[in-house]
PDB file of N, CA and C in Angstrom:
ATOM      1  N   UNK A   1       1.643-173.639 124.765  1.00  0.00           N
ATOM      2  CA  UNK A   1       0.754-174.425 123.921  1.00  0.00           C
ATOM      3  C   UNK A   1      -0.477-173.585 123.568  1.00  0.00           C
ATOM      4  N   UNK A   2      -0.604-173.568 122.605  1.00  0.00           N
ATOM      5  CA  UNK A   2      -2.034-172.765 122.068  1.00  0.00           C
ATOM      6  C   UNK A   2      -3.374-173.988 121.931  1.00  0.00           C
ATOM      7  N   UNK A   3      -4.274-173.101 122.702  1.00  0.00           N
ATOM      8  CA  UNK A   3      -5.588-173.712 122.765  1.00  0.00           C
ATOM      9  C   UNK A   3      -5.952-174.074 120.941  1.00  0.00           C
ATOM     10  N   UNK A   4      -7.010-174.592 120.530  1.00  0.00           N
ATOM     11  CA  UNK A   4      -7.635-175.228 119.512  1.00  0.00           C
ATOM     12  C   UNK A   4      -9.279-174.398 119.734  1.00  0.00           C
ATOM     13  N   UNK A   5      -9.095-173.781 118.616  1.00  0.00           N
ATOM     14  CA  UNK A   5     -11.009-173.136 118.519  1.00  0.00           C
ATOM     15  C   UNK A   5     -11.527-174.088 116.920  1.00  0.00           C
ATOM     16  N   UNK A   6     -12.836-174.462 116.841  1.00  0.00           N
ATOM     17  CA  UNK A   6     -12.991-174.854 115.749  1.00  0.00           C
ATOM     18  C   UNK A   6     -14.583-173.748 115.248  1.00  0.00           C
ATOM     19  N   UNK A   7     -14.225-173.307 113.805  1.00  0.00           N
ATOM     20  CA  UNK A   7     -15.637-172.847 113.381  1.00  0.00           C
ATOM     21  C   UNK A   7     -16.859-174.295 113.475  1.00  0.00           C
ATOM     22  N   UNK A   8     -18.120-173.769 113.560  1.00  0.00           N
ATOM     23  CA  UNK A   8     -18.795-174.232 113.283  1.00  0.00           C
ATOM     24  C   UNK A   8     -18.837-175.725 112.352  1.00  0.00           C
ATOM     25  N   UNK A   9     -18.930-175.329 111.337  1.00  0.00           N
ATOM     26  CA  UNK A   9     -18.623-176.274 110.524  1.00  0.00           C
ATOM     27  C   UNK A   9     -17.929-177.114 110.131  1.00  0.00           C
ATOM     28  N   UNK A  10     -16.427-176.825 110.407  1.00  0.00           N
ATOM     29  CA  UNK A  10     -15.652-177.373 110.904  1.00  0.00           C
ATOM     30  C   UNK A  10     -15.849-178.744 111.401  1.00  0.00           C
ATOM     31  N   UNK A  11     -16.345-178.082 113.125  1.00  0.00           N
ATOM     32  CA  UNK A  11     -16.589-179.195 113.666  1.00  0.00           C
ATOM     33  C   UNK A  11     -17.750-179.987 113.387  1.00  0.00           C
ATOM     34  N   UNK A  12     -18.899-179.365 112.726  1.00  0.00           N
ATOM     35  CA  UNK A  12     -19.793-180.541 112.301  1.00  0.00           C
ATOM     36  C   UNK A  12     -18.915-182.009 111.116  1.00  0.00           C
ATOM     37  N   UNK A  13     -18.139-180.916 110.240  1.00  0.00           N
ATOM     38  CA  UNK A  13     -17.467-181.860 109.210  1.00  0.00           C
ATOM     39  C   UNK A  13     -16.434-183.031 109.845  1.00  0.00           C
ATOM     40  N   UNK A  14     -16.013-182.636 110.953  1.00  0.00           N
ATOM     41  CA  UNK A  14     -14.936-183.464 111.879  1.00  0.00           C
ATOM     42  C   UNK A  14     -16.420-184.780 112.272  1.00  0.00           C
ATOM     43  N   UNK A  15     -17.325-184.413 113.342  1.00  0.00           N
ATOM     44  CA  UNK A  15     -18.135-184.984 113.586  1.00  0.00           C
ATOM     45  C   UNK A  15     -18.700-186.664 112.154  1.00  0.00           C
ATOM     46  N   UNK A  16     -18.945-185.810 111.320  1.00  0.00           N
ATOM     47  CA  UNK A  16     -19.403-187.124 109.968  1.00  0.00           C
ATOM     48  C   UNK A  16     -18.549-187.565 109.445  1.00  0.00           C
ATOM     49  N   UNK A  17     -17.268-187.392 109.606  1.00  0.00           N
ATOM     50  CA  UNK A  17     -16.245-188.373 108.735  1.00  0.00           C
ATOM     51  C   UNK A  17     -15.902-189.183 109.365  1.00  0.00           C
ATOM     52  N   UNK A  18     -15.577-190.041 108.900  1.00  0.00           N
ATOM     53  CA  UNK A  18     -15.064-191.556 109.517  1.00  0.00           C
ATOM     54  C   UNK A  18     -14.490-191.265 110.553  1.00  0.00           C
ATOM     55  N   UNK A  19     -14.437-191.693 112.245  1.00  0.00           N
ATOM     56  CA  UNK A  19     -13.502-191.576 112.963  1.00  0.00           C
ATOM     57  C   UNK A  19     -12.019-191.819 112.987  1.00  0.00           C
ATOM     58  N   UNK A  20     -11.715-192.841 112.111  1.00  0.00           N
ATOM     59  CA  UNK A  20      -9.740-192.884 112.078  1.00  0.00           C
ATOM     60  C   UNK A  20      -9.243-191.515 111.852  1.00  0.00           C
ATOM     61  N   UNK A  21      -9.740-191.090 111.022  1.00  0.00           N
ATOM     62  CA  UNK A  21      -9.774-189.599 110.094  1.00  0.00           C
ATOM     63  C   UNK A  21      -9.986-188.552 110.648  1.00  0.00           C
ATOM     64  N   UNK A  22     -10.592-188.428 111.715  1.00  0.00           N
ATOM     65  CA  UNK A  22     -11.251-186.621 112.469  1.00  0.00           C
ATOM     66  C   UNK A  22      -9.942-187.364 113.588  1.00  0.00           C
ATOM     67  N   UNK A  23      -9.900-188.390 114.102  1.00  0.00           N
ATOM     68  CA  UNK A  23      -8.760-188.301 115.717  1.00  0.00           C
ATOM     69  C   UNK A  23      -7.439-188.371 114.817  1.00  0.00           C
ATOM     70  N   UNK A  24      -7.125-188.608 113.837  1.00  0.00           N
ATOM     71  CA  UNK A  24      -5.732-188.516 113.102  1.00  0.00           C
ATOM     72  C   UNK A  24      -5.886-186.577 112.727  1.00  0.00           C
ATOM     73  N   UNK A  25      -6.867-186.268 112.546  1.00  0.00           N
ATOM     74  CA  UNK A  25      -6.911-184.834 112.056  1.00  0.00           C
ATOM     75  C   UNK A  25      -6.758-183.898 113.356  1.00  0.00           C
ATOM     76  N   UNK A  26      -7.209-184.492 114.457  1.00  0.00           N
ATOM     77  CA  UNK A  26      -7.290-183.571 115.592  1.00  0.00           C
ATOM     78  C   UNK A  26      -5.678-184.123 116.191  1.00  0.00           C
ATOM     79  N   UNK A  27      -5.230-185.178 116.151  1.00  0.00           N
ATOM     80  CA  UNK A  27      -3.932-185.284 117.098  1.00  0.00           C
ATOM     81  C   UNK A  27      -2.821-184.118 116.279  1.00  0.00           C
ATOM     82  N   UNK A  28      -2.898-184.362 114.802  1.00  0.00           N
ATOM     83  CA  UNK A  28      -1.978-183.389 114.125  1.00  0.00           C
ATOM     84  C   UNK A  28      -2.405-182.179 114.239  1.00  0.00           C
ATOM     85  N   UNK A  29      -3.450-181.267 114.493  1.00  0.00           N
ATOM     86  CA  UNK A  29      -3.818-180.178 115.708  1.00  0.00           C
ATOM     87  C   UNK A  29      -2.954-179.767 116.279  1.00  0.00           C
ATOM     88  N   UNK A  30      -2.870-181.124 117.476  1.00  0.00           N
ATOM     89  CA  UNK A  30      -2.159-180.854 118.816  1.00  0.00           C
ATOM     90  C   UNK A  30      -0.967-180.834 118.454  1.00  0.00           C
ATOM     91  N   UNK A  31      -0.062-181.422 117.537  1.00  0.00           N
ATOM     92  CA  UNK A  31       1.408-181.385 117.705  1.00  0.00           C
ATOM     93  C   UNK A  31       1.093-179.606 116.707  1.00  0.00           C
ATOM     94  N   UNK A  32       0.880-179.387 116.279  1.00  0.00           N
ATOM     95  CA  UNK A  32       1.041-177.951 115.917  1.00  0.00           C
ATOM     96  C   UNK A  32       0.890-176.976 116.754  1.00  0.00           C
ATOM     97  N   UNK A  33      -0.552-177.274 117.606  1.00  0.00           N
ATOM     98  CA  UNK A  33      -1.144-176.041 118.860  1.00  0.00           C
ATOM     99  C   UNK A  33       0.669-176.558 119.754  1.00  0.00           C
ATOM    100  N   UNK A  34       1.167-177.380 119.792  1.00  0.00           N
ATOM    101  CA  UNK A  34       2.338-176.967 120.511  1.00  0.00           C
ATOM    102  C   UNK A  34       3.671-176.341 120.274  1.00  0.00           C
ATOM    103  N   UNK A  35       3.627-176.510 118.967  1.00  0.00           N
ATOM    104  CA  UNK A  35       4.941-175.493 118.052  1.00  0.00           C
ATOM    105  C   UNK A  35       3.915-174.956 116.644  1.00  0.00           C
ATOM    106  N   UNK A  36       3.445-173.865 116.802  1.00  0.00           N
ATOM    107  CA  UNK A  36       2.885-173.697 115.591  1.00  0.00           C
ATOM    108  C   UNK A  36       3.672-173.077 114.279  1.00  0.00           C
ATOM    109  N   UNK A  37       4.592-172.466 114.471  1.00  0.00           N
ATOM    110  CA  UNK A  37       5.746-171.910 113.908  1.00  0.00           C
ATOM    111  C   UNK A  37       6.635-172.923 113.495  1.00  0.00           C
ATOM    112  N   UNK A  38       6.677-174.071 113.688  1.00  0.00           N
ATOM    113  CA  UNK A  38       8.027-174.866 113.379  1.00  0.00           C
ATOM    114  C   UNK A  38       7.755-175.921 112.038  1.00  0.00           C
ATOM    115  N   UNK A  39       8.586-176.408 111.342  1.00  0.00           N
ATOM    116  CA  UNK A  39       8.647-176.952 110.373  1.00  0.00           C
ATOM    117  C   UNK A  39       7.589-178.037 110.337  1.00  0.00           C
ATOM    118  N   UNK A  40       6.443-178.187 110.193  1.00  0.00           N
ATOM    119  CA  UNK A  40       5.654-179.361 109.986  1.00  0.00           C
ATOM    120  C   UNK A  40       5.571-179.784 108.472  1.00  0.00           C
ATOM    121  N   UNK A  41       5.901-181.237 108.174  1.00  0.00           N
ATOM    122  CA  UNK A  41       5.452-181.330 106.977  1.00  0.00           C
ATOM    123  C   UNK A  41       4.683-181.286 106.353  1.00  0.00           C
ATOM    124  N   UNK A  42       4.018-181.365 106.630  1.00  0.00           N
ATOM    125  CA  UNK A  42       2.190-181.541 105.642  1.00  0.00           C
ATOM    126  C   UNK A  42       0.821-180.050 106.235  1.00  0.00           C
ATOM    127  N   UNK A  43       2.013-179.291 106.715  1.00  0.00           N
ATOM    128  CA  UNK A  43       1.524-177.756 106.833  1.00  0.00           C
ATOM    129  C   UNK A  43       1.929-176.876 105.974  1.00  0.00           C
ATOM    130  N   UNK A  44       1.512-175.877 105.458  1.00  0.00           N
ATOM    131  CA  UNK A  44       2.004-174.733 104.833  1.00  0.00           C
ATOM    132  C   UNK A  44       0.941-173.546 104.661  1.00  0.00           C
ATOM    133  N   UNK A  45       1.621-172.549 104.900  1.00  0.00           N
ATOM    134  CA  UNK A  45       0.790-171.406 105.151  1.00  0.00           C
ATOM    135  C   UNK A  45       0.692-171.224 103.335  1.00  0.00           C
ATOM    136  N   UNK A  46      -0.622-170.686 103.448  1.00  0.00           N
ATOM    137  CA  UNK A  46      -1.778-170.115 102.633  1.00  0.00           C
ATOM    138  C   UNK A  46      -0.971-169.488 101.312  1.00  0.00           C
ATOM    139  N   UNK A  47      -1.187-169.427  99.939  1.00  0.00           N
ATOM    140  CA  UNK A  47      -0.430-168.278  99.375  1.00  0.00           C
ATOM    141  C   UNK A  47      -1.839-167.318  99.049  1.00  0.00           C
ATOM    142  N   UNK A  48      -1.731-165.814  99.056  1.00  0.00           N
ATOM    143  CA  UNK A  48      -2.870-165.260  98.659  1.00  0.00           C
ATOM    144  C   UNK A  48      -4.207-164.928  99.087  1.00  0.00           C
ATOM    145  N   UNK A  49      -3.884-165.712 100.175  1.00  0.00           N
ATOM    146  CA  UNK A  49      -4.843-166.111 101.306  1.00  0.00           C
ATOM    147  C   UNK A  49      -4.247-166.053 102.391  1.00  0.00           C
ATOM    148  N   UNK A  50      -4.998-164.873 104.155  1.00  0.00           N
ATOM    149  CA  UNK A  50      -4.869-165.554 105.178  1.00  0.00           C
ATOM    150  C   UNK A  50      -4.795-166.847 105.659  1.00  0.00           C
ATOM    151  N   UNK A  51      -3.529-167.645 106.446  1.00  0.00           N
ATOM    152  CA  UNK A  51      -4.139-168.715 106.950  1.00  0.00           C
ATOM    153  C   UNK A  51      -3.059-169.382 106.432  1.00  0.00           C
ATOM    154  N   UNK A  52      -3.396-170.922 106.938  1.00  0.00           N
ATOM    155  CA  UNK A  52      -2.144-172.458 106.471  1.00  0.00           C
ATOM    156  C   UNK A  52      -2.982-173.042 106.291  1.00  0.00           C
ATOM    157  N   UNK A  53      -2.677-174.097 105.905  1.00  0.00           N
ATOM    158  CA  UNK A  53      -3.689-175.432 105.592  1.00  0.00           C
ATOM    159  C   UNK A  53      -2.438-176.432 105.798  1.00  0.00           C
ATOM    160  N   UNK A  54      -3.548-177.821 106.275  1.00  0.00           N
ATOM    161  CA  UNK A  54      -2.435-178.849 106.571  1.00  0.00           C
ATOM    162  C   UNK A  54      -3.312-180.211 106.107  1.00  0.00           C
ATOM    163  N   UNK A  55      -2.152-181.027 105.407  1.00  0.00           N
ATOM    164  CA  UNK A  55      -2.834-182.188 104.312  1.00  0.00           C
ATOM    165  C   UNK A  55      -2.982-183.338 105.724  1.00  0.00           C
ATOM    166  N   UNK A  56      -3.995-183.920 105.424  1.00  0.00           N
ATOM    167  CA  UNK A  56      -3.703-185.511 106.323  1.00  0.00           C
ATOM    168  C   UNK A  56      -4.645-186.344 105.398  1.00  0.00           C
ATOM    169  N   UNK A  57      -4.105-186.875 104.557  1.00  0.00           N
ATOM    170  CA  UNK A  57      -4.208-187.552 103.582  1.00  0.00           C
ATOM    171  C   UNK A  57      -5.055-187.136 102.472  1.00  0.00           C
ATOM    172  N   UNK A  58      -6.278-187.349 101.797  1.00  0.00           N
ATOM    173  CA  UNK A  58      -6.897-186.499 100.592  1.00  0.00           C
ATOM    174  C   UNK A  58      -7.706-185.670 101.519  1.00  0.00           C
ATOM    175  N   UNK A  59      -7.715-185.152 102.850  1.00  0.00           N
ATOM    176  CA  UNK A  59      -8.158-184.377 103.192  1.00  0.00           C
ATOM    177  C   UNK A  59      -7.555-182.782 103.377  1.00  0.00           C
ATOM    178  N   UNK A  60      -8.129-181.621 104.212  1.00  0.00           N
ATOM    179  CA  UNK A  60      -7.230-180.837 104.194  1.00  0.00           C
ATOM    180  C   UNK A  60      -7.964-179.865 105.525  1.00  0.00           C
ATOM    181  N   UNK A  61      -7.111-179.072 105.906  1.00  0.00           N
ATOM    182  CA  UNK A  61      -7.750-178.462 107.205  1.00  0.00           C
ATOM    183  C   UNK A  61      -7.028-177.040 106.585  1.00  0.00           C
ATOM    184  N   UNK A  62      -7.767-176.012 107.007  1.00  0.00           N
ATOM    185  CA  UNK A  62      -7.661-174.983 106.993  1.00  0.00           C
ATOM    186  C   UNK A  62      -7.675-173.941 107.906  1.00  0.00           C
ATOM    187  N   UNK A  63      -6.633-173.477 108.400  1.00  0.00           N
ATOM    188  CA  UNK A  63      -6.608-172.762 110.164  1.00  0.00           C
ATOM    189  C   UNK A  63      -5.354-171.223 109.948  1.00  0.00           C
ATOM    190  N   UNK A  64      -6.143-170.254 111.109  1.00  0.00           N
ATOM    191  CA  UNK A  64      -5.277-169.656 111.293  1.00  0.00           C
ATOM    192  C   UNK A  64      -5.024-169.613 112.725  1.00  0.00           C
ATOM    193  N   UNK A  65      -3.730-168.609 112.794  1.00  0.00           N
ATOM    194  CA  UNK A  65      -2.900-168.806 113.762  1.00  0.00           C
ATOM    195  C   UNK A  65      -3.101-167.218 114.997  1.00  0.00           C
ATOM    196  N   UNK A  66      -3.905-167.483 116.277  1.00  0.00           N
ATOM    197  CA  UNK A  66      -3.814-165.918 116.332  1.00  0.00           C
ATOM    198  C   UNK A  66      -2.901-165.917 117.724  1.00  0.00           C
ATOM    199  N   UNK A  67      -2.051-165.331 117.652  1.00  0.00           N
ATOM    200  CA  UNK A  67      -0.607-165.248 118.447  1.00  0.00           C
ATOM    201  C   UNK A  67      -1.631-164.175 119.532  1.00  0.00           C
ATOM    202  N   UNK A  68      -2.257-163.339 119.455  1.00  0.00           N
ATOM    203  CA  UNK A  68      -2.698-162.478 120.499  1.00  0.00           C
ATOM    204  C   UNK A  68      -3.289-163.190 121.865  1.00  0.00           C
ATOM    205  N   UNK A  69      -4.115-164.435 121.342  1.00  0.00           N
ATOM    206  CA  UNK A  69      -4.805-165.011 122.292  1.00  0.00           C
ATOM    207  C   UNK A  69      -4.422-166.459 122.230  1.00  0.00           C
ATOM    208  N   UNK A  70      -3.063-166.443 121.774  1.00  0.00           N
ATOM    209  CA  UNK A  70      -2.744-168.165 121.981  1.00  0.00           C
ATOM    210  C   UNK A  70      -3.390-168.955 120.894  1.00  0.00           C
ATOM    211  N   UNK A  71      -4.219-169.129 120.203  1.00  0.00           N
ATOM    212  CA  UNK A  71      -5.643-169.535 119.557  1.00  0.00           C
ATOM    213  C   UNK A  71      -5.186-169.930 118.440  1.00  0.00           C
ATOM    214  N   UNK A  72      -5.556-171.424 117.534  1.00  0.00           N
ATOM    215  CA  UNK A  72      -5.620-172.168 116.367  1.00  0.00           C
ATOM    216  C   UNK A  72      -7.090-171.806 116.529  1.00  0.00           C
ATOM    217  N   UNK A  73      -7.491-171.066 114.963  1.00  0.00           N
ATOM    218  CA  UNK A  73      -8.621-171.528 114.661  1.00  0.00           C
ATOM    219  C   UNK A  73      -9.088-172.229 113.658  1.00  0.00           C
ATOM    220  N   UNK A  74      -9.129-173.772 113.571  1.00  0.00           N
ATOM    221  CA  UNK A  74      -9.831-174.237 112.389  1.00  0.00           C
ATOM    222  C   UNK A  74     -11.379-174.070 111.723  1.00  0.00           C
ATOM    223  N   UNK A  75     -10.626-173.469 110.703  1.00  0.00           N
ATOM    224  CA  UNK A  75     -11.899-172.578 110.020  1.00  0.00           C
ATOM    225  C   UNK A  75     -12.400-173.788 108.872  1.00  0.00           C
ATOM    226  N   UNK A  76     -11.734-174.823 108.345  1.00  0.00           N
ATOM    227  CA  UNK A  76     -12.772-175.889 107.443  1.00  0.00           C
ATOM    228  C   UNK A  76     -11.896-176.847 107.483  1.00  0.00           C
ATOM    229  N   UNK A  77     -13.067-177.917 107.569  1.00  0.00           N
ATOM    230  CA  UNK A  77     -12.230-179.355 107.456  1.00  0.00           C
ATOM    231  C   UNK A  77     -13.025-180.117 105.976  1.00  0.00           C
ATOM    232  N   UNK A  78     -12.377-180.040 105.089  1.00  0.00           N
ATOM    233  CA  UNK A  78     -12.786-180.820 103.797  1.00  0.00           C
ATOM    234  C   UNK A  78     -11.854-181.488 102.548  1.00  0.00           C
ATOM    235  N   UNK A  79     -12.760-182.502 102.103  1.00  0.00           N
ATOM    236  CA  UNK A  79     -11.972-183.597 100.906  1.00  0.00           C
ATOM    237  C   UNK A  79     -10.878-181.946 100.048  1.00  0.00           C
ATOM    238  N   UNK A  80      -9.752-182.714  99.682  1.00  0.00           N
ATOM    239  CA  UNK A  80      -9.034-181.485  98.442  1.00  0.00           C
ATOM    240  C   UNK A  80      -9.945-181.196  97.565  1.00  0.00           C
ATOM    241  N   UNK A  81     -11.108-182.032  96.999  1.00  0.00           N
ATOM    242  CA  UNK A  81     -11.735-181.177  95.827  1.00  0.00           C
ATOM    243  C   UNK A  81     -12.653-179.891  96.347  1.00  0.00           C
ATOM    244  N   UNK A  82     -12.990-179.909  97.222  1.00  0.00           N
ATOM    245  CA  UNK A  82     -13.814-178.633  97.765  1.00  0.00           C
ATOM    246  C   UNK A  82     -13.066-177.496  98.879  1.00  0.00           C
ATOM    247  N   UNK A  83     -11.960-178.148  99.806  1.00  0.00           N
ATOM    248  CA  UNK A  83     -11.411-177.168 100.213  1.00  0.00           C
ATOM    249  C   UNK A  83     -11.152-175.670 100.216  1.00  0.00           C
ATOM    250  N   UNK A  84     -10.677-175.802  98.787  1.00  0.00           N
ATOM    251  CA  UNK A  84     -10.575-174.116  98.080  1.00  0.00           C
ATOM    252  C   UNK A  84     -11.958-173.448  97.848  1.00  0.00           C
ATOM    253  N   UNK A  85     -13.169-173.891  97.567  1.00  0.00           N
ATOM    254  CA  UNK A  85     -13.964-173.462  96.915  1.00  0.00           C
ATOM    255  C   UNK A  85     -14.928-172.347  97.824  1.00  0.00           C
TER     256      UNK A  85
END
């Protein structure tokens, strides 16, 4: 199982959104930090870009994967209109 690191901001953005929404965003985390490689639906790695991103509803998380140290790092948690930006 791979540990969970969050940037900064990240976790402030987890912190102000509605709670249904940051513990639905963090449980789908955990089923990944335990197979991060395996078919998730609403994951897909990055095109053009380091990294995956994974939808949980009009939101979107943005993480990479570092196999050296076990480690998810979610690097931004934001609405689809700003995600990319």
């Amino acid at each position: 199982m791979y540990k969970i690191s969050y940037f900064k901001e990240a976790e402030k953005t987890l912190q102000r959104m509605p709670r249904n929404i940051a513990k639905l965003i963090r449980e789908k985390l955990k089923v990944i930090a335990a197979s991060p490689y395996a078919d998730h639906p609403n994951a897909t790695k990055l095109q053009g870009r380091e990294g995956y991103r994974l939808r949980v509803g009009d939101w979107r998380v943005i993480y990479k994967i570092k196999n050296e140290q076990l480690v998810i790092i979610v690097m931004k948690v934001a609405s689809r209109g700003e995600v990319y930006r």
